[in-house]
N, C-alpha and C. Protein backbone atom coordinates (compact mmCIF):
# COMPACT_ATOMS: atom_id res chain seq x y z
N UNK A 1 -17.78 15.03 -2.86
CA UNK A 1 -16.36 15.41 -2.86
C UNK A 1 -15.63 14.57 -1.81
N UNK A 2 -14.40 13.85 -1.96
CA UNK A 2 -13.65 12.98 -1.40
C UNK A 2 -12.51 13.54 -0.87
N UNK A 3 -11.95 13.89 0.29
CA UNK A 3 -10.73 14.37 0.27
C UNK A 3 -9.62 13.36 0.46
N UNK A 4 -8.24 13.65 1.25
CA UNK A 4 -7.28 12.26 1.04
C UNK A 4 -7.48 12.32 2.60
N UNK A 5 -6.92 11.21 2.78
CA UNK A 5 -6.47 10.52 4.37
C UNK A 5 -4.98 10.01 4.18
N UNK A 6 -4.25 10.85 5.01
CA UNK A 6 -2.72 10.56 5.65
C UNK A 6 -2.52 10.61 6.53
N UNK A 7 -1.83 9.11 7.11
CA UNK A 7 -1.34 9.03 8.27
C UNK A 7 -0.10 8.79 8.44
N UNK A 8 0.67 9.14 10.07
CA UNK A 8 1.95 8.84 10.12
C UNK A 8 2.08 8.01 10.82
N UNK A 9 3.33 6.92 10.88
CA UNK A 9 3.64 5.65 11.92
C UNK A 9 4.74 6.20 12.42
N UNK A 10 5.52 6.25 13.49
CA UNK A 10 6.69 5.72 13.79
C UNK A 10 6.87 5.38 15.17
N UNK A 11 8.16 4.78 15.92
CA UNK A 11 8.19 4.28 17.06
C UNK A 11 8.29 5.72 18.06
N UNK A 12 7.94 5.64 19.19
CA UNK A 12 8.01 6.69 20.47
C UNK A 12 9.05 7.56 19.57
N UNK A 13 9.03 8.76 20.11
CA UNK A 13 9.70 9.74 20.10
C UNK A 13 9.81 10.48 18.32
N UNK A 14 9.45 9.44 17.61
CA UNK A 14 10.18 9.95 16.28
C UNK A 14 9.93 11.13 15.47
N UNK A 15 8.89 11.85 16.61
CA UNK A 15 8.60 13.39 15.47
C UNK A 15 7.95 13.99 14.76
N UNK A 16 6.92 12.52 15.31
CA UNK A 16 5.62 12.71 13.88
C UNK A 16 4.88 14.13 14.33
N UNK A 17 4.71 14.62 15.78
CA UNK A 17 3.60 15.57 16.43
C UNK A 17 4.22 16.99 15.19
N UNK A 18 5.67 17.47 15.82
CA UNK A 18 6.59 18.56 14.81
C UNK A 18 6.23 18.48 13.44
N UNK A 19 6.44 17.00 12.75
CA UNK A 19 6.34 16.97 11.70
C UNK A 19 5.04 17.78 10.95
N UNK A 20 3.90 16.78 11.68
CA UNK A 20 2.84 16.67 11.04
C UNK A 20 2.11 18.49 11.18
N UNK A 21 2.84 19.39 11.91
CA UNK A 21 2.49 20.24 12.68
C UNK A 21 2.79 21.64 11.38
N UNK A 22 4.35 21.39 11.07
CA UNK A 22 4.78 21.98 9.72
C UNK A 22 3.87 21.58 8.54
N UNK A 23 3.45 19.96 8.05
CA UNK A 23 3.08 19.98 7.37
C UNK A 23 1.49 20.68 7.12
N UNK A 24 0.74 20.54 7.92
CA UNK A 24 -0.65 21.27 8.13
C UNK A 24 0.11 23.08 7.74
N UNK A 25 0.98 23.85 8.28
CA UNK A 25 1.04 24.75 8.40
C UNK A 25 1.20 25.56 6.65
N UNK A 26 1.98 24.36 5.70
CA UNK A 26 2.46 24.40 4.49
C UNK A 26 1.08 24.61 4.04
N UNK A 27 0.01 23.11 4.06
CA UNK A 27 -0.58 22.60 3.26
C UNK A 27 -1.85 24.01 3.60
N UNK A 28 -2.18 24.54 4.50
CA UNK A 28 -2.91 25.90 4.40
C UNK A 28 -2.57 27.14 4.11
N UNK A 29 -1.37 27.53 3.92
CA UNK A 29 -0.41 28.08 3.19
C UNK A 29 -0.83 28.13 1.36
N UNK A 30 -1.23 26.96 1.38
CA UNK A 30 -1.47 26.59 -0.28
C UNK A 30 -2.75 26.30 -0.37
N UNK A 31 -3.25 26.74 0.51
CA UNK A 31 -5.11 27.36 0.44
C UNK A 31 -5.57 25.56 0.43
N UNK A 32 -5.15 24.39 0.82
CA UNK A 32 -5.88 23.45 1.32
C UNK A 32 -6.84 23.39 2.32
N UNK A 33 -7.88 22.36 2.62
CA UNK A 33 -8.45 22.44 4.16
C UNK A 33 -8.31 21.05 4.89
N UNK A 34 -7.58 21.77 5.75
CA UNK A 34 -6.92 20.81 6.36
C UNK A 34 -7.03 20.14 7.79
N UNK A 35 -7.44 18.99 7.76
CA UNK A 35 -7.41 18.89 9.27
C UNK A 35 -6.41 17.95 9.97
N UNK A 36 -5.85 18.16 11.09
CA UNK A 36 -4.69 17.12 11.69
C UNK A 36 -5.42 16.89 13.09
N UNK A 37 -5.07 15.52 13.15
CA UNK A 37 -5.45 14.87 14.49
C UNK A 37 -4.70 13.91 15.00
N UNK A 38 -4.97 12.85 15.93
CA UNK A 38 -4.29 12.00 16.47
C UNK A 38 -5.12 11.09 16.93
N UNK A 39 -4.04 9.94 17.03
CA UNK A 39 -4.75 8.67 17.92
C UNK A 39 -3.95 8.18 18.87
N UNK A 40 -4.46 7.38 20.00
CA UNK A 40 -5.78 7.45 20.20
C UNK A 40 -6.12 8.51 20.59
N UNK A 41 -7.11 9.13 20.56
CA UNK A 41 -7.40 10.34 20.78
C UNK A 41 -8.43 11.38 19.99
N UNK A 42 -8.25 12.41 19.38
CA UNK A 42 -8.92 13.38 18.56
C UNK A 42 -10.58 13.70 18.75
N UNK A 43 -11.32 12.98 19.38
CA UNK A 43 -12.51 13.39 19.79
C UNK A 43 -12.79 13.15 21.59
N UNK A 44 -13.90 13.63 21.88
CA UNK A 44 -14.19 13.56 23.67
C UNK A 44 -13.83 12.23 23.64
N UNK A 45 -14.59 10.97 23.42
CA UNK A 45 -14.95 9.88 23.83
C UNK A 45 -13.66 9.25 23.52
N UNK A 46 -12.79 9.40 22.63
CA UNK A 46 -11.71 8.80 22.19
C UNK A 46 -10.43 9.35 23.01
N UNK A 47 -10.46 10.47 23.88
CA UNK A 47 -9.64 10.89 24.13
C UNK A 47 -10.08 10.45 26.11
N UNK A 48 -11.01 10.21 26.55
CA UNK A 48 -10.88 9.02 27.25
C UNK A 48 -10.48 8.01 27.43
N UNK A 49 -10.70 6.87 26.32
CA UNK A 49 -10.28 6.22 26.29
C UNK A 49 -8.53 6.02 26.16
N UNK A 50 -8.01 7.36 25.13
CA UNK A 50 -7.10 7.25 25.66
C UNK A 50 -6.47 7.59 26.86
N UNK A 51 -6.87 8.26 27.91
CA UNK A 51 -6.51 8.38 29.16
C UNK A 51 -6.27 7.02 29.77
N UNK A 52 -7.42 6.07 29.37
CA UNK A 52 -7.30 4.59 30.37
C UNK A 52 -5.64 4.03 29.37
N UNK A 53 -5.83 3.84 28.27
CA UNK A 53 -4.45 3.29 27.40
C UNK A 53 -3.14 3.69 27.89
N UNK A 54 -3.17 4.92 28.08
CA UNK A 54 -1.58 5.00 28.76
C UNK A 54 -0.99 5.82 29.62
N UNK A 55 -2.72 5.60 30.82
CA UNK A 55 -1.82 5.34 32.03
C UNK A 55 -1.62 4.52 32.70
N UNK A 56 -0.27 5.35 33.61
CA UNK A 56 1.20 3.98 33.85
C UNK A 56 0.53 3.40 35.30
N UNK A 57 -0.94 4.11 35.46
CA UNK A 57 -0.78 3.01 36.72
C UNK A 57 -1.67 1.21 36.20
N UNK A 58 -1.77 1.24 34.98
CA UNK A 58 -2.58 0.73 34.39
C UNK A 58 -1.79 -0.33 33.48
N UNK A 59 -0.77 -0.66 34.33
CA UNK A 59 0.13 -1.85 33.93
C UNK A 59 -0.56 -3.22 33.85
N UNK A 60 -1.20 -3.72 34.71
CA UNK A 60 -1.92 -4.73 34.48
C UNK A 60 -2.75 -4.98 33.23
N UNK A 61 -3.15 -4.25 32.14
CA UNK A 61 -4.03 -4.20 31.52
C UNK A 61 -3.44 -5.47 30.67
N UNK A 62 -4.57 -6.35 30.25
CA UNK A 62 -4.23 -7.20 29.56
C UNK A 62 -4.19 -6.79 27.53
N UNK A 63 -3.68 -7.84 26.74
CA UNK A 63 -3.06 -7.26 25.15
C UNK A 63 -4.30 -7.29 25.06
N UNK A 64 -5.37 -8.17 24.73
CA UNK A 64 -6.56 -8.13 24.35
C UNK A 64 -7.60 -6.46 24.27
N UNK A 65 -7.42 -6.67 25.99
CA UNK A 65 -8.36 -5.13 26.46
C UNK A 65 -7.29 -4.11 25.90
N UNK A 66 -6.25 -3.93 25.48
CA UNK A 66 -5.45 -2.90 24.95
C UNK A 66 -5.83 -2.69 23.70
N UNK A 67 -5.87 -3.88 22.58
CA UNK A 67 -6.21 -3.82 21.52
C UNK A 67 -7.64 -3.14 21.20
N UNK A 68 -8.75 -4.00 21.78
CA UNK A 68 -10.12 -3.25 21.66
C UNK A 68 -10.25 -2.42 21.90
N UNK A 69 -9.61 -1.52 22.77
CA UNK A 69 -9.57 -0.21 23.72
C UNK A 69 -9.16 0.51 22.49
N UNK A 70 -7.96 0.14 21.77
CA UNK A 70 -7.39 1.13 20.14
C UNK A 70 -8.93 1.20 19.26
N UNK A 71 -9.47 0.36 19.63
CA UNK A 71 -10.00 -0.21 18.11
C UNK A 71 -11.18 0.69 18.12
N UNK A 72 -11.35 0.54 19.43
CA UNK A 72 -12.93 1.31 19.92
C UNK A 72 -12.66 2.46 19.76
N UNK A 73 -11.31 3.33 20.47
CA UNK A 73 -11.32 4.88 20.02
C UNK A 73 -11.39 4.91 18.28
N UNK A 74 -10.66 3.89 17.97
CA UNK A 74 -10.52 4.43 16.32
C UNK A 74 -11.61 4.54 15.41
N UNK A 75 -12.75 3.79 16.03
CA UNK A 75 -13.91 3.67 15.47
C UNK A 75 -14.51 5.02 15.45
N UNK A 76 -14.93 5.24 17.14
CA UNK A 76 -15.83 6.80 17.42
C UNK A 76 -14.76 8.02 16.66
N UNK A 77 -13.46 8.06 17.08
CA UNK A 77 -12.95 8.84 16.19
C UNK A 77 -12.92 9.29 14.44
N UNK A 78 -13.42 7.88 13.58
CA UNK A 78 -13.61 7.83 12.20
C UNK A 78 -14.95 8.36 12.06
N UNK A 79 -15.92 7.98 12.85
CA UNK A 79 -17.07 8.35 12.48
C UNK A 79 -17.61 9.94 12.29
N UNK A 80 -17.18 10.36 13.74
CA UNK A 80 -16.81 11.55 14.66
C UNK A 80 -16.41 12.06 13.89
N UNK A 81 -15.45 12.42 13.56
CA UNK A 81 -14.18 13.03 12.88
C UNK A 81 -13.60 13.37 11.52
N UNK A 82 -12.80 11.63 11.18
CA UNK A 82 -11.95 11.37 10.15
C UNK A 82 -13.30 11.40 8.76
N UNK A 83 -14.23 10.69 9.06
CA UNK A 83 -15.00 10.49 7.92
C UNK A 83 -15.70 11.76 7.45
N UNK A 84 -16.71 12.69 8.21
CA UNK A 84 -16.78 14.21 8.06
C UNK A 84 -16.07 14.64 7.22
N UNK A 85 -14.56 15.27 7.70
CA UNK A 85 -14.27 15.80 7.04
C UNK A 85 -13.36 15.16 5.26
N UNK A 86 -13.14 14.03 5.74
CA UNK A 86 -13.24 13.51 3.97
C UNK A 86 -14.23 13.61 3.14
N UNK A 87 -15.30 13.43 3.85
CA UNK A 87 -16.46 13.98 2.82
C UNK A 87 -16.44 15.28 2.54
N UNK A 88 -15.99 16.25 3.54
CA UNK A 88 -16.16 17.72 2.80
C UNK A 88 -15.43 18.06 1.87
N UNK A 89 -13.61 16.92 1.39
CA UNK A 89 -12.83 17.16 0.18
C UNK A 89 -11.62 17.67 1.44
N UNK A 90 -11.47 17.41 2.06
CA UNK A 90 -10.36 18.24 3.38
C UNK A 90 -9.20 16.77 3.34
N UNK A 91 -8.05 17.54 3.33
CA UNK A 91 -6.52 16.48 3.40
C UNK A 91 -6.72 16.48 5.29
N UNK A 92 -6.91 14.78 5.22
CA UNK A 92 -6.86 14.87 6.97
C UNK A 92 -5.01 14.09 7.34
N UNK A 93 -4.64 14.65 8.10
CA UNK A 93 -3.55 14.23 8.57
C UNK A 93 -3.55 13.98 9.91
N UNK A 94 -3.17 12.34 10.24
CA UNK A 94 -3.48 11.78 11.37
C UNK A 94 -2.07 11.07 11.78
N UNK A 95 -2.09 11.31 13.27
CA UNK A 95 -0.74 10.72 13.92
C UNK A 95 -1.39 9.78 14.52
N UNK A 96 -0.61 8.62 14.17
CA UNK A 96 -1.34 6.96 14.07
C UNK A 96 -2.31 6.83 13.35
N UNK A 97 -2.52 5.46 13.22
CA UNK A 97 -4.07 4.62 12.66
C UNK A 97 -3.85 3.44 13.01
N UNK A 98 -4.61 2.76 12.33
CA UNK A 98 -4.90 1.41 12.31
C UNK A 98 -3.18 0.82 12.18
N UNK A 99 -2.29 0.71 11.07
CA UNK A 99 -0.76 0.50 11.42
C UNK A 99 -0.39 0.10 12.93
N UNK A 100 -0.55 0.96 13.56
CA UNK A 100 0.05 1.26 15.17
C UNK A 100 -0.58 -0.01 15.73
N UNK A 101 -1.86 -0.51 15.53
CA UNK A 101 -2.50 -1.52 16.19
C UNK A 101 -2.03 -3.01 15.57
N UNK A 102 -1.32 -3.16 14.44
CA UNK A 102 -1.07 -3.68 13.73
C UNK A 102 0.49 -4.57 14.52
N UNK A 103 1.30 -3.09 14.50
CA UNK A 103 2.35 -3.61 15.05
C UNK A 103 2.57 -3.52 16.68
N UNK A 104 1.93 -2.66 16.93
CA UNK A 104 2.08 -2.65 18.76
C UNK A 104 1.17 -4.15 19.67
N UNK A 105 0.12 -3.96 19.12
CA UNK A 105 -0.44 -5.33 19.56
C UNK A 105 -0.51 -6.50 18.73
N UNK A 106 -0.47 -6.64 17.82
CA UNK A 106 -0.46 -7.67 16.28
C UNK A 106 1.07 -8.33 16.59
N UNK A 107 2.21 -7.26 16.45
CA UNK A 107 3.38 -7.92 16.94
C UNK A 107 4.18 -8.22 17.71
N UNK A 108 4.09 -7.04 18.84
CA UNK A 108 4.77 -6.65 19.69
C UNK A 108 4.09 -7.58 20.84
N UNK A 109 2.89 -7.21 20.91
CA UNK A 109 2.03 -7.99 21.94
C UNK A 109 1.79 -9.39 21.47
N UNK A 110 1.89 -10.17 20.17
CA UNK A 110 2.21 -11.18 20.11
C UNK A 110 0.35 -11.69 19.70
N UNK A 111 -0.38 -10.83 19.70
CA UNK A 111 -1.62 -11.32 18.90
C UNK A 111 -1.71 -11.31 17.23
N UNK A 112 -1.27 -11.43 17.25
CA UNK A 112 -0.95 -11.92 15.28
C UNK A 112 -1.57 -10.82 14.56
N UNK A 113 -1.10 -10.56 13.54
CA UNK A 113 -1.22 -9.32 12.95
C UNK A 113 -2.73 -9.67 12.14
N UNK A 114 -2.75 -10.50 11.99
CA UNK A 114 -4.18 -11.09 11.43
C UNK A 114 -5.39 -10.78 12.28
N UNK A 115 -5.29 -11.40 12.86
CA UNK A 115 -6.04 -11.00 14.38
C UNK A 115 -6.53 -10.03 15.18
N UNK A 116 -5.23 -8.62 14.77
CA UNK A 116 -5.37 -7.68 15.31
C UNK A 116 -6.26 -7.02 14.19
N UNK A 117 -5.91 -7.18 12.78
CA UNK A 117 -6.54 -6.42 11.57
C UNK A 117 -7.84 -6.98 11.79
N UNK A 118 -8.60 -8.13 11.75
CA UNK A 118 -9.91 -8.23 11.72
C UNK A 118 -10.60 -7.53 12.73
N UNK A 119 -10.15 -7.70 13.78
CA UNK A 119 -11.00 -6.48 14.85
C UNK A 119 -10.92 -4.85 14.50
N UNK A 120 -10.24 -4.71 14.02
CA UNK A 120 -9.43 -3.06 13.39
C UNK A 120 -10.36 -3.36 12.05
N UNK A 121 -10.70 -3.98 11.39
CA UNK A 121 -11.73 -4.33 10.14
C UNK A 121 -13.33 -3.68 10.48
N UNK A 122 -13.56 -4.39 11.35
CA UNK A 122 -14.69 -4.13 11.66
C UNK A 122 -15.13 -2.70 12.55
N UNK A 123 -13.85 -2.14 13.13
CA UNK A 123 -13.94 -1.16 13.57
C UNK A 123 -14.12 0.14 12.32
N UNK A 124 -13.70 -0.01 11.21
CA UNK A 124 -12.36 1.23 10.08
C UNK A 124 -13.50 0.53 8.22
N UNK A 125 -14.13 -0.40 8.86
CA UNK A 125 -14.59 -1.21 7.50
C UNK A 125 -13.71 -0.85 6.68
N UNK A 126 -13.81 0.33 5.54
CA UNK A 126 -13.03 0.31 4.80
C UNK A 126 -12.63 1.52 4.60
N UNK A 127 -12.44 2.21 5.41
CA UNK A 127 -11.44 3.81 5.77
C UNK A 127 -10.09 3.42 5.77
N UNK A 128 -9.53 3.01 4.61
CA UNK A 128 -8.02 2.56 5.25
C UNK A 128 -7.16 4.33 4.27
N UNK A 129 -5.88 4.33 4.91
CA UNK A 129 -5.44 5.75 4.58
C UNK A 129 -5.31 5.73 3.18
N UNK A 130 -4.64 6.49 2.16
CA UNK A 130 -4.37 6.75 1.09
C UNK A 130 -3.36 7.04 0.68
N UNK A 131 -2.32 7.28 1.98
CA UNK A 131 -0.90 7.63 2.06
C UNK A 131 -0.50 7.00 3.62
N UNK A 132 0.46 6.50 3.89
CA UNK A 132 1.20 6.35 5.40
C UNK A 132 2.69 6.56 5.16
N UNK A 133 3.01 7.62 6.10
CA UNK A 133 4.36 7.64 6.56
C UNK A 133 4.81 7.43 7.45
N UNK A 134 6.00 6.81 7.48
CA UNK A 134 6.69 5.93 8.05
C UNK A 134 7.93 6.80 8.97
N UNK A 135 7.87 7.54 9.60
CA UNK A 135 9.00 8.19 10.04
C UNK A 135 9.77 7.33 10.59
N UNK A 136 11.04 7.32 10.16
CA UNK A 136 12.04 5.73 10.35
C UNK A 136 13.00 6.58 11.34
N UNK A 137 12.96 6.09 12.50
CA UNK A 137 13.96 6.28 13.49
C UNK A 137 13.97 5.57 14.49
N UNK A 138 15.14 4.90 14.76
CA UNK A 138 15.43 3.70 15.46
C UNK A 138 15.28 3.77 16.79
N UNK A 139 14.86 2.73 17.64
CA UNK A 139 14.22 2.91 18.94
C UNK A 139 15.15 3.92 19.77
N UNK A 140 16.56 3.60 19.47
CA UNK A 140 17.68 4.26 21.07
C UNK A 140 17.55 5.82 20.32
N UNK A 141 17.12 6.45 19.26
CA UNK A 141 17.43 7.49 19.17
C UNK A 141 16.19 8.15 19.25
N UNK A 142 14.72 7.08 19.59
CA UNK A 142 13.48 8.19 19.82
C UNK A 142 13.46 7.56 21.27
N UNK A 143 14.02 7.18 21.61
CA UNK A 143 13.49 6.85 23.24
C UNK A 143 14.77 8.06 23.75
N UNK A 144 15.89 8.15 23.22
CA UNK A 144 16.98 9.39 24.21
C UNK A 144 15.69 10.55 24.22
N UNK A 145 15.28 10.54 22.90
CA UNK A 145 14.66 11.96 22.51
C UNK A 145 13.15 11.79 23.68
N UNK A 146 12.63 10.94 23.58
CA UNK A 146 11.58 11.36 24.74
C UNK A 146 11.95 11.34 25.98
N UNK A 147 12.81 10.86 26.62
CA UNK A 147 13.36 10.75 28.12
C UNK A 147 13.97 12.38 28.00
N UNK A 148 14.51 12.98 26.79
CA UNK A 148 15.47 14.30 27.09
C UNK A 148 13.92 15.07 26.74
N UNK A 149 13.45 15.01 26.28
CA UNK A 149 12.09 16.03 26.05
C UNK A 149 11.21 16.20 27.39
N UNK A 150 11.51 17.24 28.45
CA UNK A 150 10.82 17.17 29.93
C UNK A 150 9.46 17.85 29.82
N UNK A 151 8.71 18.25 28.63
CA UNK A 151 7.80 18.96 28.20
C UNK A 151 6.68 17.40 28.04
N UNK A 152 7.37 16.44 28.04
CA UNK A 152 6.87 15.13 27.21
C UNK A 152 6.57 14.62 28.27
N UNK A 153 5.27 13.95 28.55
CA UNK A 153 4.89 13.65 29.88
C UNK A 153 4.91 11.97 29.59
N UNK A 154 5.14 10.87 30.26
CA UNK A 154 5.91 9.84 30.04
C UNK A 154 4.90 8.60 30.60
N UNK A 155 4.14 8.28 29.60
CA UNK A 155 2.75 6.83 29.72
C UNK A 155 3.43 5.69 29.57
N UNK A 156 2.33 4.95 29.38
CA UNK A 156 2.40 3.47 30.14
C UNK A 156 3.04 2.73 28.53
N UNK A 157 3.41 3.18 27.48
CA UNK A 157 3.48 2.41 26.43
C UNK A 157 5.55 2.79 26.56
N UNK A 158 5.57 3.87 26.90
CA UNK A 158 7.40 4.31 27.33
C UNK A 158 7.64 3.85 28.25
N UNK A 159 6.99 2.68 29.03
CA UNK A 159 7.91 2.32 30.03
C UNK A 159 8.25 0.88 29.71
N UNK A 160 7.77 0.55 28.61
CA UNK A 160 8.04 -1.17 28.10
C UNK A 160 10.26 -1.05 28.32
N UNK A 161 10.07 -2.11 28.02
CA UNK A 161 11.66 -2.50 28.04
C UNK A 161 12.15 -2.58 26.04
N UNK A 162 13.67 -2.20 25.85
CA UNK A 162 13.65 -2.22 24.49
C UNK A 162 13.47 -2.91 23.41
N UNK A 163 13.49 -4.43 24.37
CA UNK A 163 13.27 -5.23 23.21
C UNK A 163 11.44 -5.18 22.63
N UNK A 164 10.91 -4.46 23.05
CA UNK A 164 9.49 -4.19 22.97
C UNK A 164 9.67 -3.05 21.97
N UNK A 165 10.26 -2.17 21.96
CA UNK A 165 10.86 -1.54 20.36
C UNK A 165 11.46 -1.38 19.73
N UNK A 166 11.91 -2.63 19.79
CA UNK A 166 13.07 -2.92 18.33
C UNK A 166 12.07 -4.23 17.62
N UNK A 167 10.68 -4.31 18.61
CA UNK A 167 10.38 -5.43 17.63
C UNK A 167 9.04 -4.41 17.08
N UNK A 168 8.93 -3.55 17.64
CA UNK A 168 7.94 -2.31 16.94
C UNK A 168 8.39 -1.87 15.58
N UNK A 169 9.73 -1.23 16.05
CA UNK A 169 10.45 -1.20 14.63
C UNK A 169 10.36 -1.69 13.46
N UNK A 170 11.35 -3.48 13.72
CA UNK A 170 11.17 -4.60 12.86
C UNK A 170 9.87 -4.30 12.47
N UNK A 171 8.86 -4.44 13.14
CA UNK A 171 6.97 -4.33 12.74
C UNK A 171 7.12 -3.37 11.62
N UNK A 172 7.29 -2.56 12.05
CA UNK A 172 6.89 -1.58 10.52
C UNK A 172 7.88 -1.80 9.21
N UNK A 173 8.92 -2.26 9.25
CA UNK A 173 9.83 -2.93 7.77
C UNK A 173 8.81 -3.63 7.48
N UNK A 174 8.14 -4.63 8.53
CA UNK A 174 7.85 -5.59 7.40
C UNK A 174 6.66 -5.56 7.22
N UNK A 175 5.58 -4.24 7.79
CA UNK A 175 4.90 -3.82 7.04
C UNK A 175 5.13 -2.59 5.96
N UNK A 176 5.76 -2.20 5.81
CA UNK A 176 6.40 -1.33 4.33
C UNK A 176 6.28 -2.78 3.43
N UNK A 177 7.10 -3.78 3.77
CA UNK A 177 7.27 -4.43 2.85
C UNK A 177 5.86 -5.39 2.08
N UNK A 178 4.98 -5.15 3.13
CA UNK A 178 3.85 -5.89 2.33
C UNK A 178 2.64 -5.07 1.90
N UNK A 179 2.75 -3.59 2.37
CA UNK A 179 1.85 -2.17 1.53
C UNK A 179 2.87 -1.68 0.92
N UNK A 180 3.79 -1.72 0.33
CA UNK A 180 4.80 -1.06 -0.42
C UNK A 180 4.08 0.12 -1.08
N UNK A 181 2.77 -0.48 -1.85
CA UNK A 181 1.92 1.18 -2.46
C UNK A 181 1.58 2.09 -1.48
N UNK A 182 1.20 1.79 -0.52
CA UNK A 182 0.49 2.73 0.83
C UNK A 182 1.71 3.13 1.58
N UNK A 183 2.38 2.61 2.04
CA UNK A 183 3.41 2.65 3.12
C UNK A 183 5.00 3.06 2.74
N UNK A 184 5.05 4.45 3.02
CA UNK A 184 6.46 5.36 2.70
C UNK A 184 7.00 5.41 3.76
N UNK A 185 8.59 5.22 3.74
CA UNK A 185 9.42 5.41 4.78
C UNK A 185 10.06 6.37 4.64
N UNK A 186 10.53 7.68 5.21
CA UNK A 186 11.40 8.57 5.59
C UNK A 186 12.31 8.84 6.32
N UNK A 187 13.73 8.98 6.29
CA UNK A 187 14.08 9.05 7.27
C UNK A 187 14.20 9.94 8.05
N UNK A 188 13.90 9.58 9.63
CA UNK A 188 13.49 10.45 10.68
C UNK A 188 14.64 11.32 11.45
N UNK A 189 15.72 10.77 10.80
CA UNK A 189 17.26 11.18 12.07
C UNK A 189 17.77 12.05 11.21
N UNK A 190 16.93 13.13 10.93
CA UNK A 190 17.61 14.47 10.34
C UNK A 190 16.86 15.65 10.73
N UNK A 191 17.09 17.18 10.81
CA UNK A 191 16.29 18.06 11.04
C UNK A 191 14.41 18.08 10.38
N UNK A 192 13.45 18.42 11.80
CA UNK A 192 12.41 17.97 11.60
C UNK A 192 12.02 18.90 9.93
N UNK A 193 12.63 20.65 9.97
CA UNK A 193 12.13 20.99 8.46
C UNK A 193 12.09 19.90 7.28
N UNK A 194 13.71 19.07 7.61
CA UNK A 194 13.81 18.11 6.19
C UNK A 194 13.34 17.38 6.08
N UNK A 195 12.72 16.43 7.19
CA UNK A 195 11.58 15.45 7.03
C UNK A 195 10.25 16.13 7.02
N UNK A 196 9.83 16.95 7.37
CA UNK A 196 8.95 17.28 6.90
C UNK A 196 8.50 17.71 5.11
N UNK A 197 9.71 18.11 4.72
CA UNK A 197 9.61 18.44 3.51
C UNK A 197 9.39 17.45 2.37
N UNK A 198 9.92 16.64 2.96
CA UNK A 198 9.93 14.90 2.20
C UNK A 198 8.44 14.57 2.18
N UNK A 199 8.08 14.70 3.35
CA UNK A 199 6.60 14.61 3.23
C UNK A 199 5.82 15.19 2.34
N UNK A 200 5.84 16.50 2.89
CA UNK A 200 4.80 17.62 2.21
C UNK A 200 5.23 16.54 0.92
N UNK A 201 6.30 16.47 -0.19
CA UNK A 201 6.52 15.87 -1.71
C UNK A 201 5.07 15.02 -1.50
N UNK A 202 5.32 13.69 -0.74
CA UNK A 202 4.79 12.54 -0.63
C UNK A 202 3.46 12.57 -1.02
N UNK A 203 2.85 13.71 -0.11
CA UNK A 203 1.58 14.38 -0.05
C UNK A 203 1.01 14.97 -1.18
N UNK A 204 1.84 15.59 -2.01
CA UNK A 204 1.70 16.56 -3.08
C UNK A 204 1.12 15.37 -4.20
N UNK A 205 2.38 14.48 -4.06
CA UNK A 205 1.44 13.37 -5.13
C UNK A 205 0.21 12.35 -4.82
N UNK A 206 0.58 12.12 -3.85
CA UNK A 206 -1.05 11.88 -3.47
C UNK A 206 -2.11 12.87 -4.03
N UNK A 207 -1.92 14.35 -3.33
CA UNK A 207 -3.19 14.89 -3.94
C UNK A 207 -3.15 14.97 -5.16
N UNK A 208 -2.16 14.55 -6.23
CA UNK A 208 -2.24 15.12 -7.62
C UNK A 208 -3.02 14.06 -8.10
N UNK A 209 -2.89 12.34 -7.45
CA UNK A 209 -3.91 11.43 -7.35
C UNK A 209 -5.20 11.28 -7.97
N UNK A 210 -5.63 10.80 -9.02
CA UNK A 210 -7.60 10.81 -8.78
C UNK A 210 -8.02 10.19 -8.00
């Protein structure tokens, strides 16, 4: 038994945690089994590693060791984790994946998106999602939202300068534009119920999917 894999992208602040939070709440509601997680993060070893990723005293870190550092949680986390429960037939819903490494270090950091995917290859072989959403909200309106959110504790990836996410942004258009089948955009600058609801749709056909 195979279950689906969905993940969400968007830049700082955009909502995916709320989002993805309603959607789990729906999708067990409707007697699914469901699991939601995150990256980097979702298991012990991965959630170390993300401790070293973003903290801010940890500015020096070079793009390289940033990248492997993603790649490596994403690995123990798939194995750990993401892959388990797809085998048991369970809708996993994940905040980030492989995407995030794509455009945060692939573009942003200026190691080529090529570059960044072959190491993310060998980490994910061939776990790639089955759905990605795109929560579309533009850098000045998820960066107000995390600076006004004091609940939101503030790492080493929120303290870049903006032109570091507006080219995150750009990153994900123009990956929509080259997974167009995988990669859904929503827009994010409306109440979190209504983007969420857009989803849950998104989701629905996926699972109706063989």
């Amino acid at each position: 038994m195979t279950g689906k894999f969905v993940t969400f992208e968007g830049t700082e602040g955009s909502g995916k945690t709320s989002i993805i939070a309603q959607i789990e709440t729906y999708f067990k509601s409707k007697g699914y089994p469901v699991l939601s997680t995150r990256e980097p993060g979702g298991i012990r070893i991965s959630e170390k590693i993300r401790d070293i990723l973003l903290d801010k005293n940890h500015t020096e870190m070079d793009p390289r060791t940033e990248a492997l550092l993603f790649a490596a949680s994403r690995r123990q986390h798939l194995v750990e984790k993401i892959a388990p429960a797809l085998a048991q037939g369970m809708l996993v819903l994940c905040d980030r994946y492989v995407d995030s490494s794509l455009v945060y270090q692939g573009i942003a950091r200026g190691l080529g998106v090529e570059e960044v995917f072959t190491i993310n290859k060998f980490a994910i072989e061939d776990a790639m999602p089955d759905l990605t959403i795109f929560i579309d909200v533009t850098p000045d309106v998820g960066l107000a939202r995390v600076f006004k959110n004091k609940n939101r504790e503030v790492n080493r990836l929120d303290l870049e300068q903006r032109d570091f996410y507006k080219m995150i942004y750009d990153g994900y258009q123009r990956l929509m534009r080259a997974y167009p089948d995988r990669i859904v955009g929503i827009a994010g600058e409306r109440p979190i119920t209504d983007v969420a609801t857009d989803a849950i749709r998104l989701i629905e056909k996926t699972l109706a999917e063989k």
